[in-house]
PDB file of N, CA and C in Angstrom:
ATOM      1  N   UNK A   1     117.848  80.006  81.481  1.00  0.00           N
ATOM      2  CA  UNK A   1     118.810  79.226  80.720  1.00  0.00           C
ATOM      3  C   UNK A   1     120.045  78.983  81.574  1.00  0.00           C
ATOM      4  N   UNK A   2     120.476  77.578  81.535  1.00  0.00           N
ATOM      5  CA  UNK A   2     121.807  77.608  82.363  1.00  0.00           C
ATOM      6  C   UNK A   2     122.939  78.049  81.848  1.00  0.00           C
ATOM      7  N   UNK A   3     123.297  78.471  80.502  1.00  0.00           N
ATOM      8  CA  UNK A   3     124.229  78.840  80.023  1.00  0.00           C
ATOM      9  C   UNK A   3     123.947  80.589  79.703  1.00  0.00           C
ATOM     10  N   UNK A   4     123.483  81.266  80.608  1.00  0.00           N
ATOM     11  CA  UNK A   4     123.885  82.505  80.276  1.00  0.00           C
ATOM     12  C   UNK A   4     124.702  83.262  81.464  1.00  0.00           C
ATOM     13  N   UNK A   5     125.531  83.833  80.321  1.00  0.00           N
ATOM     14  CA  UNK A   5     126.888  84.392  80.256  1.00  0.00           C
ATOM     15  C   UNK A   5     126.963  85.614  81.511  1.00  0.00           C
ATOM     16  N   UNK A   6     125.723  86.348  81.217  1.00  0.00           N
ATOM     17  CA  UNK A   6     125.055  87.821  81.800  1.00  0.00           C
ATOM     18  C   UNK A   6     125.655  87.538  83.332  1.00  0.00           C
ATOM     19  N   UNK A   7     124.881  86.529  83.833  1.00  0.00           N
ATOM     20  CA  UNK A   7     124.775  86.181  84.929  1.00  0.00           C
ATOM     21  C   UNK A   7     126.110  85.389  85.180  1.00  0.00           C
ATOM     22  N   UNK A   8     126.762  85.230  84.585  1.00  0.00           N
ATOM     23  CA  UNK A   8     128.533  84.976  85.694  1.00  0.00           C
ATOM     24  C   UNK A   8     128.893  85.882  85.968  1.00  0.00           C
ATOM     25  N   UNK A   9     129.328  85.768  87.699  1.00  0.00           N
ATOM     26  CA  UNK A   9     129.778  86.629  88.277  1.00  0.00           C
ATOM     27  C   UNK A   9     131.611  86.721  87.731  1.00  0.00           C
ATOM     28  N   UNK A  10     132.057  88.349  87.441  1.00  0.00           N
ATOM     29  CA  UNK A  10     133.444  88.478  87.353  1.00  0.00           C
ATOM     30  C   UNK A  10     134.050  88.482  88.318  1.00  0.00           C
ATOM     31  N   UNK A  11     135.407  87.855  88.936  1.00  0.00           N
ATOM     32  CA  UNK A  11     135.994  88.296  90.365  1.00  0.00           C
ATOM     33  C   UNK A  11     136.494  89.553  90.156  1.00  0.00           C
ATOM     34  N   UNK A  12     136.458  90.214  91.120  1.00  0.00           N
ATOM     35  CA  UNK A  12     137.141  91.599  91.077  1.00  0.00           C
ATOM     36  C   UNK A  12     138.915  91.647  91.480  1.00  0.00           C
ATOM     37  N   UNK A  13     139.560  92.094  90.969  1.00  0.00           N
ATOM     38  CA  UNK A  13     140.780  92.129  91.306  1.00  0.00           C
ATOM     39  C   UNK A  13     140.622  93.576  92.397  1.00  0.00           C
ATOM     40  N   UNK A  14     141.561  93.406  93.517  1.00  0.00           N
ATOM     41  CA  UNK A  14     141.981  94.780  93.896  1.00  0.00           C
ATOM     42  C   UNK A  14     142.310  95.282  93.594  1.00  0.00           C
ATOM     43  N   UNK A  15     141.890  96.828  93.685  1.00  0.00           N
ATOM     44  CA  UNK A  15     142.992  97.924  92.967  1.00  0.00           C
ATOM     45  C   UNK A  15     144.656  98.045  93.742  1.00  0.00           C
ATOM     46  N   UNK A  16     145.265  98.305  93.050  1.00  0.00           N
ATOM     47  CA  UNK A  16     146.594  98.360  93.504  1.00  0.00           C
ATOM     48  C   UNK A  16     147.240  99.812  92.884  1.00  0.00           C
ATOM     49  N   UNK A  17     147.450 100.479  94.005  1.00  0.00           N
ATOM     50  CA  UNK A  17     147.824 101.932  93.848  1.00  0.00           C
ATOM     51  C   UNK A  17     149.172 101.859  93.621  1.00  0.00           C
ATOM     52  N   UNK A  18     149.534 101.983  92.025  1.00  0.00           N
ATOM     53  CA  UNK A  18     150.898 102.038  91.275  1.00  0.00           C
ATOM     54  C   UNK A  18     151.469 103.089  91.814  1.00  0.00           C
ATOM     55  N   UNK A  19     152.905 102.524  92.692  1.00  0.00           N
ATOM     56  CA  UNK A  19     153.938 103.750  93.121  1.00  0.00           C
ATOM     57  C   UNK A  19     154.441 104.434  91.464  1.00  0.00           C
ATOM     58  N   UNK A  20     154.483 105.939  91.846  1.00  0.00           N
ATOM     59  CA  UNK A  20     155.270 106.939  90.979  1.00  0.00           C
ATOM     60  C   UNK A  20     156.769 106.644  90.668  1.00  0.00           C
ATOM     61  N   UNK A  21     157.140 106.506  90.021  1.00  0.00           N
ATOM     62  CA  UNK A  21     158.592 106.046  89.486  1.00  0.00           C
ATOM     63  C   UNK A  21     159.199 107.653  89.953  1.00  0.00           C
ATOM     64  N   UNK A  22     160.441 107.478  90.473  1.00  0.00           N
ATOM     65  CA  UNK A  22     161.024 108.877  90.859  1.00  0.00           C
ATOM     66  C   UNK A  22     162.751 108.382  90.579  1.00  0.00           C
ATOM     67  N   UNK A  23     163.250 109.533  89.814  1.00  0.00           N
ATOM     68  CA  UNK A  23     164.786 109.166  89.043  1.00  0.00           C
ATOM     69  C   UNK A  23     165.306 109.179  90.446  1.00  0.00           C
ATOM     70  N   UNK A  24     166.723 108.707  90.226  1.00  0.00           N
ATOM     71  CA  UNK A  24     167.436 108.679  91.056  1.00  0.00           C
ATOM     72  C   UNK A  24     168.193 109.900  91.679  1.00  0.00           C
ATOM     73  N   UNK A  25     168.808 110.511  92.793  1.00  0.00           N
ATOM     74  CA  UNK A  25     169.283 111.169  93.149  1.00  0.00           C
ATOM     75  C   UNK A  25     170.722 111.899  91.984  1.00  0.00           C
ATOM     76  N   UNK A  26     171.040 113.294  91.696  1.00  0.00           N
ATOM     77  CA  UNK A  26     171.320 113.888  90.674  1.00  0.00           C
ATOM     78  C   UNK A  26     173.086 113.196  91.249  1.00  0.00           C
ATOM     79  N   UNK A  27     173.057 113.877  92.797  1.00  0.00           N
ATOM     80  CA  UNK A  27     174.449 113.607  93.411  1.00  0.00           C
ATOM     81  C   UNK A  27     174.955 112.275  92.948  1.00  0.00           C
ATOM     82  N   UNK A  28     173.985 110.877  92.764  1.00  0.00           N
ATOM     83  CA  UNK A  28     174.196 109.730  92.551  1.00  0.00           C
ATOM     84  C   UNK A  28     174.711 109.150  91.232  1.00  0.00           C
ATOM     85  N   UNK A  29     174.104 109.884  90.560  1.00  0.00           N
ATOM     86  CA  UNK A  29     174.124 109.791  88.941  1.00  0.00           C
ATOM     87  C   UNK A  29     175.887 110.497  88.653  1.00  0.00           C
ATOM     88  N   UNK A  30     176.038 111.516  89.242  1.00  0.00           N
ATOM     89  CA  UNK A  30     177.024 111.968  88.606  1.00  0.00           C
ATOM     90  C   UNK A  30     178.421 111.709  89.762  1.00  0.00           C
ATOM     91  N   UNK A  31     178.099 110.989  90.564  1.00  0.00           N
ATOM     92  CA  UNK A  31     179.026 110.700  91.634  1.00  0.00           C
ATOM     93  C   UNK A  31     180.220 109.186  90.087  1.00  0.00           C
ATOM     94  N   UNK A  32     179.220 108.466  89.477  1.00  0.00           N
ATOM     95  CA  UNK A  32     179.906 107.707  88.400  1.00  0.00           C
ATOM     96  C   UNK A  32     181.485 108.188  87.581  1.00  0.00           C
ATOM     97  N   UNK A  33     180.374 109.823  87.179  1.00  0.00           N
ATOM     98  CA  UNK A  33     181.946 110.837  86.549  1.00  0.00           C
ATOM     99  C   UNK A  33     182.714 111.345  87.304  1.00  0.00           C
ATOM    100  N   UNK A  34     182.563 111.048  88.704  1.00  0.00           N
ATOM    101  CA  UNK A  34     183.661 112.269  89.641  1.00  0.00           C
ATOM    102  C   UNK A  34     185.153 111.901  89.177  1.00  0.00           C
ATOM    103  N   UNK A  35     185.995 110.804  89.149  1.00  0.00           N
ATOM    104  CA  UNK A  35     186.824 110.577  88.587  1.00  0.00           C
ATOM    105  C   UNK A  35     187.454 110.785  86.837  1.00  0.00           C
ATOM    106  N   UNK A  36     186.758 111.075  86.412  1.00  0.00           N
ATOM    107  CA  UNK A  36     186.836 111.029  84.935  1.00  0.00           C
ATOM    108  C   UNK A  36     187.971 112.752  85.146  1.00  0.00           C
ATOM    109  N   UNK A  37     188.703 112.728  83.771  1.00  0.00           N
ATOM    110  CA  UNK A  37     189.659 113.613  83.633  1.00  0.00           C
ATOM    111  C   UNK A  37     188.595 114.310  82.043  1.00  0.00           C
ATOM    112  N   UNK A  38     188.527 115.943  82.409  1.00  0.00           N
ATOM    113  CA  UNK A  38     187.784 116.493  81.299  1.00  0.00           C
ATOM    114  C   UNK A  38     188.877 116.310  79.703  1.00  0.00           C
ATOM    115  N   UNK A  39     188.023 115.833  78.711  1.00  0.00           N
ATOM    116  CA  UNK A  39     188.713 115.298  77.745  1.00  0.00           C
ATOM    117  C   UNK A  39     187.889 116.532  76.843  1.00  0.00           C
ATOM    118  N   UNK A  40     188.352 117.788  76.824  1.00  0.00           N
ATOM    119  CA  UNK A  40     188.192 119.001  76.439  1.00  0.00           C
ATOM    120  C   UNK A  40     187.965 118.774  74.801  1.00  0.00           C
ATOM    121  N   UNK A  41     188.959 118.234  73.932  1.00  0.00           N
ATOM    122  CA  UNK A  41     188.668 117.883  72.591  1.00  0.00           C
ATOM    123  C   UNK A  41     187.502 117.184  71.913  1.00  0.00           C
ATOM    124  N   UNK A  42     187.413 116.396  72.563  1.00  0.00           N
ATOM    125  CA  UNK A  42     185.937 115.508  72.620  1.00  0.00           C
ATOM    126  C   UNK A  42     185.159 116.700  72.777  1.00  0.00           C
ATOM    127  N   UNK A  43     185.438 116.806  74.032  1.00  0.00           N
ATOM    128  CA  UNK A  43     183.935 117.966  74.438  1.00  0.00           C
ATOM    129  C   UNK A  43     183.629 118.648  73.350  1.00  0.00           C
ATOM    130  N   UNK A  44     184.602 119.324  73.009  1.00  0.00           N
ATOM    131  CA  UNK A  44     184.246 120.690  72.042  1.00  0.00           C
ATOM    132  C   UNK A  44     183.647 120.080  70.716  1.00  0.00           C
ATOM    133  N   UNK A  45     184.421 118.687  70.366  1.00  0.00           N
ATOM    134  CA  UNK A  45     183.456 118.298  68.811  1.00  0.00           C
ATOM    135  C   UNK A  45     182.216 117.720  69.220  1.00  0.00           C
ATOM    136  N   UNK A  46     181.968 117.594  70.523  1.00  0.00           N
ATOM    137  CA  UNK A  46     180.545 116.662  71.111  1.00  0.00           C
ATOM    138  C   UNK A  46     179.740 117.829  70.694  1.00  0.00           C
ATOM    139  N   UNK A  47     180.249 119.481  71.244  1.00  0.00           N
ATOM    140  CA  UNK A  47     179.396 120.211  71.147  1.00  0.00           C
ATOM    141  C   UNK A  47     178.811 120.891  69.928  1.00  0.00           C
ATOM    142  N   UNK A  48     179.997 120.539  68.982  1.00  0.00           N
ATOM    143  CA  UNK A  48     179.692 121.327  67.914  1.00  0.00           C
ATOM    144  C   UNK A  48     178.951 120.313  67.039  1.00  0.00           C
ATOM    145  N   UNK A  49     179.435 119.691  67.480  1.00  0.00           N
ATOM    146  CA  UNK A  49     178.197 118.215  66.662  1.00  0.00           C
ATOM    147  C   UNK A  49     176.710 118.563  66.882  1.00  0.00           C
ATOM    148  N   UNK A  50     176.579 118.715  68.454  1.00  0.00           N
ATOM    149  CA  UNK A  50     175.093 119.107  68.893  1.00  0.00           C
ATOM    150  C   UNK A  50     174.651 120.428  68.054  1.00  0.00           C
ATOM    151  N   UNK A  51     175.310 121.445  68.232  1.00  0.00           N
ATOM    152  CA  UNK A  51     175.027 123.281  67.536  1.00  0.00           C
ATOM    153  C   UNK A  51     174.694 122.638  66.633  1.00  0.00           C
ATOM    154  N   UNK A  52     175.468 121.734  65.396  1.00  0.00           N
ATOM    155  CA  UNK A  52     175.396 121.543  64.521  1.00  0.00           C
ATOM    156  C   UNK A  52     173.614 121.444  63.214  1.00  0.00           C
ATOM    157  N   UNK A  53     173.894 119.902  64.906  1.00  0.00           N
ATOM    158  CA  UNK A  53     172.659 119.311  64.457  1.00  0.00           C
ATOM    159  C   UNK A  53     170.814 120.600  64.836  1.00  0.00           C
ATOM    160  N   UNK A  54     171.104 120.992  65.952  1.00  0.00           N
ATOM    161  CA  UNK A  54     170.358 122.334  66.178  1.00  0.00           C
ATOM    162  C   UNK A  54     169.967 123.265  64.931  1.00  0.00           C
ATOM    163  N   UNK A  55     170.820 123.499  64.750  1.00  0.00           N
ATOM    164  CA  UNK A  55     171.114 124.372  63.819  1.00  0.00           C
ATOM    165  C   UNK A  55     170.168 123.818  62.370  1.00  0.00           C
ATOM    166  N   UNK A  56     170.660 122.638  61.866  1.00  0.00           N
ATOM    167  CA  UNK A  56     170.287 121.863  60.751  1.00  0.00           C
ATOM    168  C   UNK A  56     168.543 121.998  60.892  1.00  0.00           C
ATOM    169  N   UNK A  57     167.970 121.421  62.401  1.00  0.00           N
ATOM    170  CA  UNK A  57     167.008 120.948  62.713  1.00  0.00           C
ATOM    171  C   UNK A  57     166.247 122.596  62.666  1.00  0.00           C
ATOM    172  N   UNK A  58     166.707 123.637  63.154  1.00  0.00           N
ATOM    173  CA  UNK A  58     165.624 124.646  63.206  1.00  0.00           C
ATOM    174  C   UNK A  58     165.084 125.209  61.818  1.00  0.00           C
ATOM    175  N   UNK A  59     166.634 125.170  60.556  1.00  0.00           N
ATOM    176  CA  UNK A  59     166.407 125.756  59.289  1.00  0.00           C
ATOM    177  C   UNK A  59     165.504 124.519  58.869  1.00  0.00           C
ATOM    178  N   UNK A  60     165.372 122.794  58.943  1.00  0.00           N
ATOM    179  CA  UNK A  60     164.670 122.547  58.299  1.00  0.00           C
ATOM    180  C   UNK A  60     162.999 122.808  58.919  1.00  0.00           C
ATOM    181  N   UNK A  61     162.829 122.845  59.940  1.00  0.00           N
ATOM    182  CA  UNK A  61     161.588 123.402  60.571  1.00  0.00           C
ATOM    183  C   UNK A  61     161.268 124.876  60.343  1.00  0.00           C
ATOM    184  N   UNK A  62     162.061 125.702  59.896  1.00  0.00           N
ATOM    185  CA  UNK A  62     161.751 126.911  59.378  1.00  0.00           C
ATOM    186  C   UNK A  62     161.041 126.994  57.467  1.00  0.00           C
ATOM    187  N   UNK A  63     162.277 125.946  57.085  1.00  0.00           N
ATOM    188  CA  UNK A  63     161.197 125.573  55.513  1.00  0.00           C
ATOM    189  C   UNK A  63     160.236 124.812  55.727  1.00  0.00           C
ATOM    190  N   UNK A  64     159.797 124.006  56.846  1.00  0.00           N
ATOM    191  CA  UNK A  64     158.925 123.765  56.475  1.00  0.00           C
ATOM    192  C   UNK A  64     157.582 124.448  57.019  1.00  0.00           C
ATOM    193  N   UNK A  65     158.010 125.135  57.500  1.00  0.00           N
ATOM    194  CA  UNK A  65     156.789 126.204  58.086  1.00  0.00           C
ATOM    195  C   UNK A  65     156.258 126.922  56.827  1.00  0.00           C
ATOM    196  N   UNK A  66     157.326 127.531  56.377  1.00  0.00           N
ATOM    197  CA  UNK A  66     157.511 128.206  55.027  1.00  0.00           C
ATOM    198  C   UNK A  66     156.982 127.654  54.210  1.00  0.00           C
ATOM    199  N   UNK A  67     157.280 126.398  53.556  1.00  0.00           N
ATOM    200  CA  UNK A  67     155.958 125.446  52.540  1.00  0.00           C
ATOM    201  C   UNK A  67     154.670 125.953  53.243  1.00  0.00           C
ATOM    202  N   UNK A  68     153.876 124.984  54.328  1.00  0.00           N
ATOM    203  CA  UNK A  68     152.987 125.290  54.603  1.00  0.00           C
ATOM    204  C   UNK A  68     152.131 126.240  54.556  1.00  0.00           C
ATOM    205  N   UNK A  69     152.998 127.383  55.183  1.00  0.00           N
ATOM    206  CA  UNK A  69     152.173 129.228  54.629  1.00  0.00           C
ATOM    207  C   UNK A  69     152.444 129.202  53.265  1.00  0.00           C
ATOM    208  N   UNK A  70     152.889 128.645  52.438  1.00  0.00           N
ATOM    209  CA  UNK A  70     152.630 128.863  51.269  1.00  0.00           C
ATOM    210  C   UNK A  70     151.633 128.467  50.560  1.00  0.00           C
ATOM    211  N   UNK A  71     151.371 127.093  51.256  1.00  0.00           N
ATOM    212  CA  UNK A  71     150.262 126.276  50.805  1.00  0.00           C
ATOM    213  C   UNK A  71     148.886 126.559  51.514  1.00  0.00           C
ATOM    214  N   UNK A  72     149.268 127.014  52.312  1.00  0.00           N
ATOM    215  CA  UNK A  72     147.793 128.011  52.886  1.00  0.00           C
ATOM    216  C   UNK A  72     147.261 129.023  51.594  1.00  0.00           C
ATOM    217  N   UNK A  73     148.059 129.687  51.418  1.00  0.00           N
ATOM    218  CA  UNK A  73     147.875 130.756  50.870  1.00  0.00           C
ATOM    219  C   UNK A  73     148.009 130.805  48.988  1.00  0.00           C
ATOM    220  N   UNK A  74     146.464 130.568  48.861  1.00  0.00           N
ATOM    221  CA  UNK A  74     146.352 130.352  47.516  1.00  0.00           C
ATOM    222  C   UNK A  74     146.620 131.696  47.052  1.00  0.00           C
ATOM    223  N   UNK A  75     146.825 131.859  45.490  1.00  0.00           N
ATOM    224  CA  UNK A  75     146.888 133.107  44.742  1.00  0.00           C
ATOM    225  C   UNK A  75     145.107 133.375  44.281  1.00  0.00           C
ATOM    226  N   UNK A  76     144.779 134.280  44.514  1.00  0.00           N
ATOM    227  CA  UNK A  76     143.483 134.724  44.093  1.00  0.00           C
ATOM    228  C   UNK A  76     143.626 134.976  42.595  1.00  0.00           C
ATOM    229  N   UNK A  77     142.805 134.690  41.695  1.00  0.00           N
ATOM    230  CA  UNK A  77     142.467 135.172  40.328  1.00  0.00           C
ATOM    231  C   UNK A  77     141.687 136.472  40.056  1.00  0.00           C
ATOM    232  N   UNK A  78     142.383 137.402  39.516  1.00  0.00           N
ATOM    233  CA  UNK A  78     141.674 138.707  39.211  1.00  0.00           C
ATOM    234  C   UNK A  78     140.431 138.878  38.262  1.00  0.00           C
TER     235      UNK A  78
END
């Protein structure tokens, strides 16, 4: 049959060996803040914002662990 499909050849593309993405140098990144003056007030509510949210995030991952073993754990009938 002249119309079968089977028999077209696909071209092959070359493979092309994808370079690894690698971050930039740490010195480079923070060479941006060398000038900056520490704005200590900020800092401290930046941080307590973070504890904060930590904090929030482990108690709700602790209830919900807590549901779960609960819901594992049927009550047996005597």
């Amino acid at each position: 049959m002249p119309g079968n499909s089977a028999a077209t050849a696909v071209p092959l593309l070359p493979i092309v060996q994808k370079e690894e993405w690698q971050p930039p140098p740490v010195a480079e990144v923070l060479a941006v803040y060398a000038g900056r003056a520490k704005d200590t007030v900020t800092a401290a509510r930046g941080a307590a914002k973070v504890r904060e949210s930590l904090n929030r995030a482990r108690a709700n991952a602790a209830q919900r662990r807590a549901a779960q073993k609960a819901a594992r754990h049927t009550p047996r009938s005597a």
